[in-house]
Protein backbone atom coordinates (compact mmCIF):
# COMPACT_ATOMS: atom_id res chain seq x y z
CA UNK A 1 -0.21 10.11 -4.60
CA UNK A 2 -2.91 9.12 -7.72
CA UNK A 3 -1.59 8.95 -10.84
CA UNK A 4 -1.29 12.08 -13.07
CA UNK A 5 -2.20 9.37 -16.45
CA UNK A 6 -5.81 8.59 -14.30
CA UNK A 7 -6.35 12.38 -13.54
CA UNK A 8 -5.59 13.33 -17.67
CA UNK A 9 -8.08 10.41 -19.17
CA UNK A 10 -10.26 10.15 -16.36
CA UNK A 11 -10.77 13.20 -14.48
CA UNK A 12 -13.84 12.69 -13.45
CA UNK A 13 -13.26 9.61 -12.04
CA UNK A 14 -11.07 11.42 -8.98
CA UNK A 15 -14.16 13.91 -8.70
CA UNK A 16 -16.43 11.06 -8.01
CA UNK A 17 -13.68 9.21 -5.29
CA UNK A 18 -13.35 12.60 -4.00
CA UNK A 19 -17.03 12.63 -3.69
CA UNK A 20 -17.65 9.76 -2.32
CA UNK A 21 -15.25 10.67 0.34
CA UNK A 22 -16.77 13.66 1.51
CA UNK A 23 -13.93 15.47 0.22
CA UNK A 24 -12.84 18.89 -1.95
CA UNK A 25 -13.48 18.05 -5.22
CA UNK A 26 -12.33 21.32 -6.31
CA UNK A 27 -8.92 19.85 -6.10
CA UNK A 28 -9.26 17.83 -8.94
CA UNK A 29 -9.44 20.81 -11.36
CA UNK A 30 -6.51 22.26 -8.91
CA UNK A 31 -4.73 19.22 -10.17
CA UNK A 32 -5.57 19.48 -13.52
CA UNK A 33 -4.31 23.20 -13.63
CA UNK A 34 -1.26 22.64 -11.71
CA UNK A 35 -0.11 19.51 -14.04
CA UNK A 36 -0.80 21.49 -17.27
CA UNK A 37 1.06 24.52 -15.50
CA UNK A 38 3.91 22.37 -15.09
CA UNK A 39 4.08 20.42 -18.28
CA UNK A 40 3.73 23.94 -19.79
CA UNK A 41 6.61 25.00 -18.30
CA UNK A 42 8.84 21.74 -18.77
CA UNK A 43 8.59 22.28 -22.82
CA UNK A 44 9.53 25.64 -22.61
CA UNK A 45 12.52 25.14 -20.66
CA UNK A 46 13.41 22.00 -22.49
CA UNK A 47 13.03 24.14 -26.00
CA UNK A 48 14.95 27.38 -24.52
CA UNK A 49 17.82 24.15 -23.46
CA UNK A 50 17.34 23.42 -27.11
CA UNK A 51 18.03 27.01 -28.85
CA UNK A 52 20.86 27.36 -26.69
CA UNK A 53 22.62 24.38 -27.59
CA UNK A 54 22.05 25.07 -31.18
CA UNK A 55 22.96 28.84 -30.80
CA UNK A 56 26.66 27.81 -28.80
CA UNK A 57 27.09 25.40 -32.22
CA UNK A 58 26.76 28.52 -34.04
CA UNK A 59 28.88 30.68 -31.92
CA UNK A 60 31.68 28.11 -32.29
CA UNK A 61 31.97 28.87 -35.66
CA UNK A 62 31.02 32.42 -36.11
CA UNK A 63 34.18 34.91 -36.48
CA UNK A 64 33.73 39.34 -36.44
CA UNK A 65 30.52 40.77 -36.42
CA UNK A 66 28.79 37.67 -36.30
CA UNK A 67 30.25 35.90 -33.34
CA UNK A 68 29.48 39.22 -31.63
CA UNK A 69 25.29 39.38 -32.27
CA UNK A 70 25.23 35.86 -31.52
CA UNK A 71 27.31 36.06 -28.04
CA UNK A 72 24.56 38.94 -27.57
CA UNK A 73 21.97 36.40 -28.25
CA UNK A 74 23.34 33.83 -26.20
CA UNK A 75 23.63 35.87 -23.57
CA UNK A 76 20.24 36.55 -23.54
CA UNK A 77 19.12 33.22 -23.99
CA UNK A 78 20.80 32.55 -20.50
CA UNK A 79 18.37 34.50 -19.06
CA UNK A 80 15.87 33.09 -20.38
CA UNK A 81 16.84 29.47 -19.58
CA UNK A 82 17.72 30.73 -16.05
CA UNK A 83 14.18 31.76 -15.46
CA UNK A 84 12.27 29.10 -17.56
CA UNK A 85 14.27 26.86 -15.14
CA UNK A 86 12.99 28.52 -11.78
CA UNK A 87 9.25 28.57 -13.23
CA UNK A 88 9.67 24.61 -14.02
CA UNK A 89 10.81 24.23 -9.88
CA UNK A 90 8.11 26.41 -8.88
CA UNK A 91 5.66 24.40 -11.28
CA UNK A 92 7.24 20.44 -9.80
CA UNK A 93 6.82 22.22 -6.24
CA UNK A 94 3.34 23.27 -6.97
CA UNK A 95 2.03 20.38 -8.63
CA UNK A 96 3.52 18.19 -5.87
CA UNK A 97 1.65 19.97 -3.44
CA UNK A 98 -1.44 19.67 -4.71
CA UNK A 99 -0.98 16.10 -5.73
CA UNK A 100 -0.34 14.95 -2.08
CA UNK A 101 -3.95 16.45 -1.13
CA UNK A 102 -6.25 14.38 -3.38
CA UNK A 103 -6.64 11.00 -1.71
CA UNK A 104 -6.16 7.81 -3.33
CA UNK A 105 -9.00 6.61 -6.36
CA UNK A 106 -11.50 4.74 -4.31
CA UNK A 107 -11.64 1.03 -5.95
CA UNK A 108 -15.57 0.91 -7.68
CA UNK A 109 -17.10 -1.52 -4.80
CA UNK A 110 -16.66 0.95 -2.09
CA UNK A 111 -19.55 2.34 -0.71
CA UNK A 112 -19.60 6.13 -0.59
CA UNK A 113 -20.76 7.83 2.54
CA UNK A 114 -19.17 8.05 5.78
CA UNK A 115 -18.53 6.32 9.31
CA UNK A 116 -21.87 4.48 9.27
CA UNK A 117 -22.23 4.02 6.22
CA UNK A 118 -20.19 0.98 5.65
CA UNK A 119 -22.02 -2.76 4.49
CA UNK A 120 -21.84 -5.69 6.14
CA UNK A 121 -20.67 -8.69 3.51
CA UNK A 122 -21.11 -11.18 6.63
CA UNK A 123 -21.65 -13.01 9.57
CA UNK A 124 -19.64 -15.77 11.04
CA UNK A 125 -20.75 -17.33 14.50
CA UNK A 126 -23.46 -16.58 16.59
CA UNK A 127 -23.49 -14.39 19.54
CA UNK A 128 -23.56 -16.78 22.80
CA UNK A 129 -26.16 -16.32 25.30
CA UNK A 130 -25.34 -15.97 29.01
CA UNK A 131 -27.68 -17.42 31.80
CA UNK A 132 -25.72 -15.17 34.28
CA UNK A 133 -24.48 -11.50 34.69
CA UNK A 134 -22.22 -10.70 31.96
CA UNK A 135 -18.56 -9.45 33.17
CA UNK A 136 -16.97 -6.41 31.19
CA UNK A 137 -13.34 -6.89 29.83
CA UNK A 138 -12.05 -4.97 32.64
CA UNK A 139 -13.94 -6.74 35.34
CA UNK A 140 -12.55 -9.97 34.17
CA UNK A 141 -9.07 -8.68 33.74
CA UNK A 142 -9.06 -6.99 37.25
CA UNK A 143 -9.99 -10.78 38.34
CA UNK A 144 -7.51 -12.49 36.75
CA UNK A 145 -4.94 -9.71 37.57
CA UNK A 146 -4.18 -9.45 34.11
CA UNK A 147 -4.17 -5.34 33.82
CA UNK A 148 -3.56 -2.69 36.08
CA UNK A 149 -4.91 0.10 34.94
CA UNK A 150 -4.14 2.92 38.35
CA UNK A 151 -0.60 2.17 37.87
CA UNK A 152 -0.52 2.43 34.06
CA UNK A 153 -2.38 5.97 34.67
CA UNK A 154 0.27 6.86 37.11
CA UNK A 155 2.89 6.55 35.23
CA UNK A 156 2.30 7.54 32.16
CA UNK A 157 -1.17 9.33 32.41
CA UNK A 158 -4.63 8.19 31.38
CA UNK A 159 -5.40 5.51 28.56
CA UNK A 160 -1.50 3.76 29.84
CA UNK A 161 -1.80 0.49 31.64
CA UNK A 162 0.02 -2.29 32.34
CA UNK A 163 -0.37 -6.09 31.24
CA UNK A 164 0.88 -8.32 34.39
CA UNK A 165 0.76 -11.97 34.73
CA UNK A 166 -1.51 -13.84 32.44
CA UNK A 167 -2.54 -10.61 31.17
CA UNK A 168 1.03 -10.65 29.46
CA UNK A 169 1.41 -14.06 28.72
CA UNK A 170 -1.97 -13.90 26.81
CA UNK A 171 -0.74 -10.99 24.86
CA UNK A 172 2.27 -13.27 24.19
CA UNK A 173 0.66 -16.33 23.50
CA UNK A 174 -2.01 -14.40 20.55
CA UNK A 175 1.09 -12.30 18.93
CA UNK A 176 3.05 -16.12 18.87
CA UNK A 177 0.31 -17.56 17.37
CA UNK A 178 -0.25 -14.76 14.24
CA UNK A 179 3.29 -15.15 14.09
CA UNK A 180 3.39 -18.79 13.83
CA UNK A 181 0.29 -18.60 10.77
CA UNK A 182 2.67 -15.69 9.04
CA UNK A 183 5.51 -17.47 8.73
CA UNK A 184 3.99 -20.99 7.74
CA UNK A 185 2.03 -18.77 4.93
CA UNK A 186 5.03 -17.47 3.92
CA UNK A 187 5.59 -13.95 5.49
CA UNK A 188 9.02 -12.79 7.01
CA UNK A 189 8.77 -11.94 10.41
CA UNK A 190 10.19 -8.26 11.23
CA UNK A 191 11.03 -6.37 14.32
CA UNK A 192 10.46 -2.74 12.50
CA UNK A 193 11.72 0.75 14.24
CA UNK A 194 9.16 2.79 15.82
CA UNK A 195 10.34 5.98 15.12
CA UNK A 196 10.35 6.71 11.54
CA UNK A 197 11.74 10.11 9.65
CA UNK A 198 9.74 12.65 8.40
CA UNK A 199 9.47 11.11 4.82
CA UNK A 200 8.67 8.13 5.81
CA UNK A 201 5.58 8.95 7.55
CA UNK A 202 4.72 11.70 4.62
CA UNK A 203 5.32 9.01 2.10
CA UNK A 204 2.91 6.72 4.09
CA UNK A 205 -0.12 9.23 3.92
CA UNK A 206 -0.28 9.66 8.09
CA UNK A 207 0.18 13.23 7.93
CA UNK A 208 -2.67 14.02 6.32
CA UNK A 209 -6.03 14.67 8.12
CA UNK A 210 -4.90 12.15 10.75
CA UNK A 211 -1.75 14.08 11.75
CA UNK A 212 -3.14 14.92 14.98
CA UNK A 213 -3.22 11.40 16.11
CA UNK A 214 1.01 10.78 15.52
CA UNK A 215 3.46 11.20 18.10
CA UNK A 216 5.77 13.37 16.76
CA UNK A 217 9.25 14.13 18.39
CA UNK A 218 10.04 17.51 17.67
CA UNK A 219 13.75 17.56 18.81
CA UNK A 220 14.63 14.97 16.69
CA UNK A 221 12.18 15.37 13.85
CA UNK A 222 10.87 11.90 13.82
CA UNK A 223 7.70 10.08 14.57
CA UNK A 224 6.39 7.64 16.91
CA UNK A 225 4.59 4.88 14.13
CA UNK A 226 0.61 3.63 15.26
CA UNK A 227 1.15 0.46 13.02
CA UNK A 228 4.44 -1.46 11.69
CA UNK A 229 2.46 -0.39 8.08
CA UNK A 230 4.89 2.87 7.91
CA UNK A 231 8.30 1.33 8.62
CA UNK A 232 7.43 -1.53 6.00
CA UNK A 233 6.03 0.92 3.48
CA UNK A 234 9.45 2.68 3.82
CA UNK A 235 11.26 -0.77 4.22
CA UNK A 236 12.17 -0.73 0.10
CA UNK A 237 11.39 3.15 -0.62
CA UNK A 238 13.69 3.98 -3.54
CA UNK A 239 14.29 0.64 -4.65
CA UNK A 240 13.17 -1.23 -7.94
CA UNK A 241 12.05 -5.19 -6.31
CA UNK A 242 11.64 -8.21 -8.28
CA UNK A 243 7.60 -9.16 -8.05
CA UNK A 244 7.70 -11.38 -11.09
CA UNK A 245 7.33 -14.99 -9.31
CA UNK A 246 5.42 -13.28 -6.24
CA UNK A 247 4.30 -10.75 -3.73
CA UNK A 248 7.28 -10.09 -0.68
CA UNK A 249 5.06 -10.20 2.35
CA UNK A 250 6.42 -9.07 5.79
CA UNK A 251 4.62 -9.57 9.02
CA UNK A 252 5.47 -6.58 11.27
CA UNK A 253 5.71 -6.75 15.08
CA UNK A 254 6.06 -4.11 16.74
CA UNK A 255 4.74 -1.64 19.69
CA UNK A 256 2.17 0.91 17.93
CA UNK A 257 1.58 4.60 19.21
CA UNK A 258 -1.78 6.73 19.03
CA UNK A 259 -2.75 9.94 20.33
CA UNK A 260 -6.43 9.16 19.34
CA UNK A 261 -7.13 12.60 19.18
CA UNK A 262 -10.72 13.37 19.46
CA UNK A 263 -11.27 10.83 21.25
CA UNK A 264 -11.91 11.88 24.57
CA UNK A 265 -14.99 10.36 26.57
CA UNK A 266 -15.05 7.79 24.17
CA UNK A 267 -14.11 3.74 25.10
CA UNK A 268 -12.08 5.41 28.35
CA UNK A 269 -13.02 1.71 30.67
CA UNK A 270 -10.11 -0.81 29.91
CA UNK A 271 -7.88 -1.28 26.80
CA UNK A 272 -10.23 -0.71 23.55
CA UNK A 273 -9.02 2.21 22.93
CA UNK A 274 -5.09 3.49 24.16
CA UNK A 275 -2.19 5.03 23.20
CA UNK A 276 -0.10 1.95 23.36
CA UNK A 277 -0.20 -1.05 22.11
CA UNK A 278 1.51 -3.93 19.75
CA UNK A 279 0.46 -5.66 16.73
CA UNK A 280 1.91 -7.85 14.60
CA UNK A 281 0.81 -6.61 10.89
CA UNK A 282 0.78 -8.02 7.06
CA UNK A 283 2.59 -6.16 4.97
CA UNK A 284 2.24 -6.52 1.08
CA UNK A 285 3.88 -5.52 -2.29
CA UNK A 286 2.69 -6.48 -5.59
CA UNK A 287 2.01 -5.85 -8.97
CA UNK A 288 -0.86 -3.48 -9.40
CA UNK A 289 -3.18 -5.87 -11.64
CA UNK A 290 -2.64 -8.65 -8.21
CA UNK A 291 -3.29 -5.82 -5.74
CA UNK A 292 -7.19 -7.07 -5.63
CA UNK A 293 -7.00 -10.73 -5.54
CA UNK A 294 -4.31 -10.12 -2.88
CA UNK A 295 -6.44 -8.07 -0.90
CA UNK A 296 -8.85 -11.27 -0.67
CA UNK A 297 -5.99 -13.25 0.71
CA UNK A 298 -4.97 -10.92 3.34
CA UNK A 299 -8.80 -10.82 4.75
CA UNK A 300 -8.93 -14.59 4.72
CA UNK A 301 -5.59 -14.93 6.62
CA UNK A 302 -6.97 -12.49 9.24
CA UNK A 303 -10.57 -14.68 9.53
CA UNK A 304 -8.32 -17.85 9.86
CA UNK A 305 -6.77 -15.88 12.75
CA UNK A 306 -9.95 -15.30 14.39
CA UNK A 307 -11.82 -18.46 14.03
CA UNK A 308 -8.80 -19.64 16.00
CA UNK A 309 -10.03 -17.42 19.07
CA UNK A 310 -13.37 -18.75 18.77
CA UNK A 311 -15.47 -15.72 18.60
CA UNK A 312 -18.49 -14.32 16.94
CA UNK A 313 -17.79 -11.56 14.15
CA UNK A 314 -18.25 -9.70 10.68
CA UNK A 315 -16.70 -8.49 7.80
CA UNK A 316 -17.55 -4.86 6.49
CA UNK A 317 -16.78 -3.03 3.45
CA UNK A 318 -15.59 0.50 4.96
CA UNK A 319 -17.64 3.72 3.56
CA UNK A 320 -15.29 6.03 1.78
CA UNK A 321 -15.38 8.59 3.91
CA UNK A 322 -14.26 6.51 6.81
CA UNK A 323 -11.25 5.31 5.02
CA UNK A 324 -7.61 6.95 5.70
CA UNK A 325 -6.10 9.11 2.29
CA UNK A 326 -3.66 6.05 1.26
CA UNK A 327 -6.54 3.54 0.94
CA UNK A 328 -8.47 2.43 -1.96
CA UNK A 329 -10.68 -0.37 -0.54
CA UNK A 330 -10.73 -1.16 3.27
CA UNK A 331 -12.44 -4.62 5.05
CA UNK A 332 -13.12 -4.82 8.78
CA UNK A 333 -13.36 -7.57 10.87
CA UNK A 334 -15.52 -6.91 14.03
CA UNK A 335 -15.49 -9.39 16.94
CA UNK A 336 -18.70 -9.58 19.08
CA UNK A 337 -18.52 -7.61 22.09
CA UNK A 338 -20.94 -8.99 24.65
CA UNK A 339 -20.90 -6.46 27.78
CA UNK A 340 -21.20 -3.95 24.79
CA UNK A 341 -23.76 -5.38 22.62
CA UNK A 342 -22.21 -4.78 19.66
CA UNK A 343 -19.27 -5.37 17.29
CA UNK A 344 -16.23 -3.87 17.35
CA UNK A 345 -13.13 -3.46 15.28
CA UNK A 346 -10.25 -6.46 15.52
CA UNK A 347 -8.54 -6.00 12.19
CA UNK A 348 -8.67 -4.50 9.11
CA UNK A 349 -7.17 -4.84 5.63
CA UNK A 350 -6.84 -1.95 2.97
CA UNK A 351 -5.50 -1.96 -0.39
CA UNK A 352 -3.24 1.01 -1.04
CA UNK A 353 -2.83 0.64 -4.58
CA UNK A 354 0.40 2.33 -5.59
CA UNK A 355 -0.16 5.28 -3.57
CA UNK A 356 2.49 5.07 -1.32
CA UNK A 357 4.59 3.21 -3.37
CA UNK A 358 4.46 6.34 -5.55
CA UNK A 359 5.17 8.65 -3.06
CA UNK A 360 8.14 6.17 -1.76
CA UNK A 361 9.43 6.03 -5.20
CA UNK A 362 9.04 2.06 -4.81
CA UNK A 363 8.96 0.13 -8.52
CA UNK A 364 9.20 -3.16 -9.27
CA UNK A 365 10.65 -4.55 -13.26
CA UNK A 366 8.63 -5.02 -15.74
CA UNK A 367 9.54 -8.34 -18.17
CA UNK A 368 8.39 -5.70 -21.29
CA UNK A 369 8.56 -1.92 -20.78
CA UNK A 370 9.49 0.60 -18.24
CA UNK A 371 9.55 -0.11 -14.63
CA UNK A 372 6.18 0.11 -12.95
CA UNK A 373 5.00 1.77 -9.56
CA UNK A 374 4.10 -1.37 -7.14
CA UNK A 375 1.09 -1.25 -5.05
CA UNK A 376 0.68 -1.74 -1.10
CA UNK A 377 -1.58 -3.69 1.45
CA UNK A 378 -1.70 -4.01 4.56
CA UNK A 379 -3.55 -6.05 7.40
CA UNK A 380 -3.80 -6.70 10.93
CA UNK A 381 -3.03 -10.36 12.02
CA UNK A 382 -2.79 -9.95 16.14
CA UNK A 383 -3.08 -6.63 18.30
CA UNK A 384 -3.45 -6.57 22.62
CA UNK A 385 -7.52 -5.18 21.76
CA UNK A 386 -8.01 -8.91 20.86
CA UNK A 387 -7.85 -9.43 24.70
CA UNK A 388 -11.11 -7.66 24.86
CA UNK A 389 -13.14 -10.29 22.77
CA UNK A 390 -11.30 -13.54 24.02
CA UNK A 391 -12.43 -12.19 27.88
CA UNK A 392 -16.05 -11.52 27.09
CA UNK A 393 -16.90 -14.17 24.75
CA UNK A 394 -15.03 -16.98 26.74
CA UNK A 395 -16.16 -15.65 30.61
CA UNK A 396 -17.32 -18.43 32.87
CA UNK A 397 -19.92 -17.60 35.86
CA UNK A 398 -17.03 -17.33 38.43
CA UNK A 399 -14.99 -15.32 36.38
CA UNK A 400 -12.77 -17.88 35.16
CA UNK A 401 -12.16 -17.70 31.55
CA UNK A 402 -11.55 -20.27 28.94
CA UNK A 403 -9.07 -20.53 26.52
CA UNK A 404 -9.60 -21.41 23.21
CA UNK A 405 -8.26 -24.76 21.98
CA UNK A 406 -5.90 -23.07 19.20
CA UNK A 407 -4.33 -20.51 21.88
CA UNK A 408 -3.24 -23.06 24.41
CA UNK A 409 -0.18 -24.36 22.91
CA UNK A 410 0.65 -20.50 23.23
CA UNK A 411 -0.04 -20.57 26.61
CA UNK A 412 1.80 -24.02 28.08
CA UNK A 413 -1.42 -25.79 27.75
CA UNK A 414 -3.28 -24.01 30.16
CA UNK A 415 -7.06 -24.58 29.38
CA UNK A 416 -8.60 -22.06 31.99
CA UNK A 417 -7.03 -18.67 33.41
CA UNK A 418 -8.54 -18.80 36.83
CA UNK A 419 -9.39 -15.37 38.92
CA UNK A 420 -6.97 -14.60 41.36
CA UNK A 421 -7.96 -14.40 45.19
């Protein structure tokens, strides 16, 4: 949720985010009207508490006639505190409500717009050129007999597959290796849950316009998570951390679930786009005034990942529209796709301000003052679509594929994944 202290000084700061997002900016004044409706009706409860107190001094002391008007009175004033009570609930329920459908403050540098309207901050690499037939992902994994796709389909229905052989093992081999550059940076390695409670995924900002793309499970009114983000996020919801010395950085691995809803026809051939998946993800609280510079560090960690695969890419600033409700700022790394011509999502990294750490109720201590709402970030270090660009980029005329030099300690030294016959 944004903070009710930026919506009172700066309200047209949230109109402009909200603009920029391609969203209702008739919310804002929604807002506005819901938190003065609700602060309205927290003094006049709190000054009906007030009387009352004062009035049962009185009674206390009051003898005859006297005691008698005031019981009158005090009786009375009951009702009145009784009601001024349910009109405060229905004000915090109200207000609430409204408040979790404004999306988070966009950060200044984001470009407004939407999907294609993101810039391109760089290049790194150049695209290799082929002096033979390029092989698609799926070609070259069919040769190597690293997926099988019929059998995924068959048991579990289209976009399922299964990774067999070195198709695993490679999987292995890149998770290992963001694992390994976590840890020596400092992250602790988690195994999250993937189901997550109601709350959790609320608190996270999923359920929002991209509720259609969770797996929910209705019988036991929990959710499937798409990234290890939500079970982190929820990881110290409630609590008051220490962040005075540092950030706590986790590195999440865990299977991921996505309906991708609205997706149909789109990226069907091979594994760019499924319903399963794992990832191992950064996970980041801080102190709000570190949130940016920390935000730098997690996209540099992710570029140190992929200049260990060896492949082509660039770094985008993601339009405003194109960014989920819990994000302020969002960078995306795009690998070169060569059977594709074009680039194509490997990671991203948003800053979620305290967004969801207000809606978790997370807070860190403050050396001076009251305790302060911390702020969020995530990032992707590994995921299985990373297959995709390590296949294409690295394809040799016979199908043969190399490996690069960083992954093959992950992979027993192997230097080459032959085809099979």
């Amino acid at each position: 949720m944004i903070d009710l202290k930026t919506l009172r000084e700066d309200p047209e700061a949230v109109r402009a985010s909200q603009r920029a997002r391609g969203e209702d900016v008739s919310l804002v004044d929604a807002l506005l009207s819901a938190d003065e409706r609700r602060r309205s009706a927290v003094s006049r409860a709190d000054t009906l508490r007030a009387e009352q107190k004062q009035l049962g001094k009185q009674v206390g002391k009051a003898k005859g006639d006297e005691r008698d008007e005031l019981l009158a009175r005090a009786k009375d004033l009951s009702a009145q505190v009784k009601q001024a009570e349910a009109e405060q609930t229905e004000a915090d329920a109200e207000l609430l409500s409204t408040q979790k459908k404004v999306s988070n403050i966009i950060e200044p540098q984001t470009p407004p717009g939407g999907e294609d309207d993101y810039v391109v901050l760089k290049h790194v690499g150049t695209p290799r050129e082929f002096d033979f037939e390029v092989r698609d992902h799926l070609d070259l994994g069919l040769g190597l007999r690293a997926f099988d796709m019929e059998r995924g389909a068959k048991v579990a229905g289209a976009r399922f597959y299964f990774l067999t052989g070195i198709g695993a093992q490679l999987e292995l081999a890149l998770l290992n290796m963001a694992a390994a550059q976590a840890t020596a940076a400092g992250f602790t390695l988690v195994v999250p849950p993937v189901l997550v409670r109601p709350e959790i995924m609320e608190g996270t900002g999923f359920l929002g316009s991209h509720s259609t793309e969770v797996y929910r499970l209705e019988e036991d009114d929990a959710y499937l998570v798409g990234t290890s983000e939500v079970p982190l996020a929820g990881y110290h919801s409630g609590e008051i951390l220490d962040l005075a010395e540092q950030p706590l950085r986790y590195a999440g691995w865990s299977t991921c679930f996505r309906r991708e809803a609205g997706s149909y026809g789109k990226d069907t051939r091979g594994i760019i786009r499924v319903h399963q998946f794992n990832k191992l993800e950064m996970f980041v609280y801080c102190r709000e005034e570190d949130s940016r510079a920390e935000h730098e560090r997690l996209l540099a960690w992710e570029e140190e990942m992929l200049a260990k695969i060896e492949v082509p890419y660039r770094v985008i600033d993601t339009a405003a529209g194109d960014l989920g409700a819990s994000a302020a700022r969002k960078f995306d790394c795009e690998a070169w796709v060569p059977s594709q011509q074009a680039y194509r999502e490997l990671t991203s990294t948003s800053n979620c301000t305290t967004f969801q750490a207000r809606r978790l109720n997370t807070r860190y201590r403050e050396a001076d003052g009251p305790n302060a709402i911390a702020s969020t970030l995530n990032g992707t270090l590994a995921t299985t679509r990373w297959i995709v660009a390590i296949l294409e980029n690295h394809q040799q005329p016979d199908g043969s594929v190399r490996v690069p030099e960083a992954l093959r300690p992950f992979l027993g030294g192997r230097e080459v994944l032959e085809p099979v016959a």
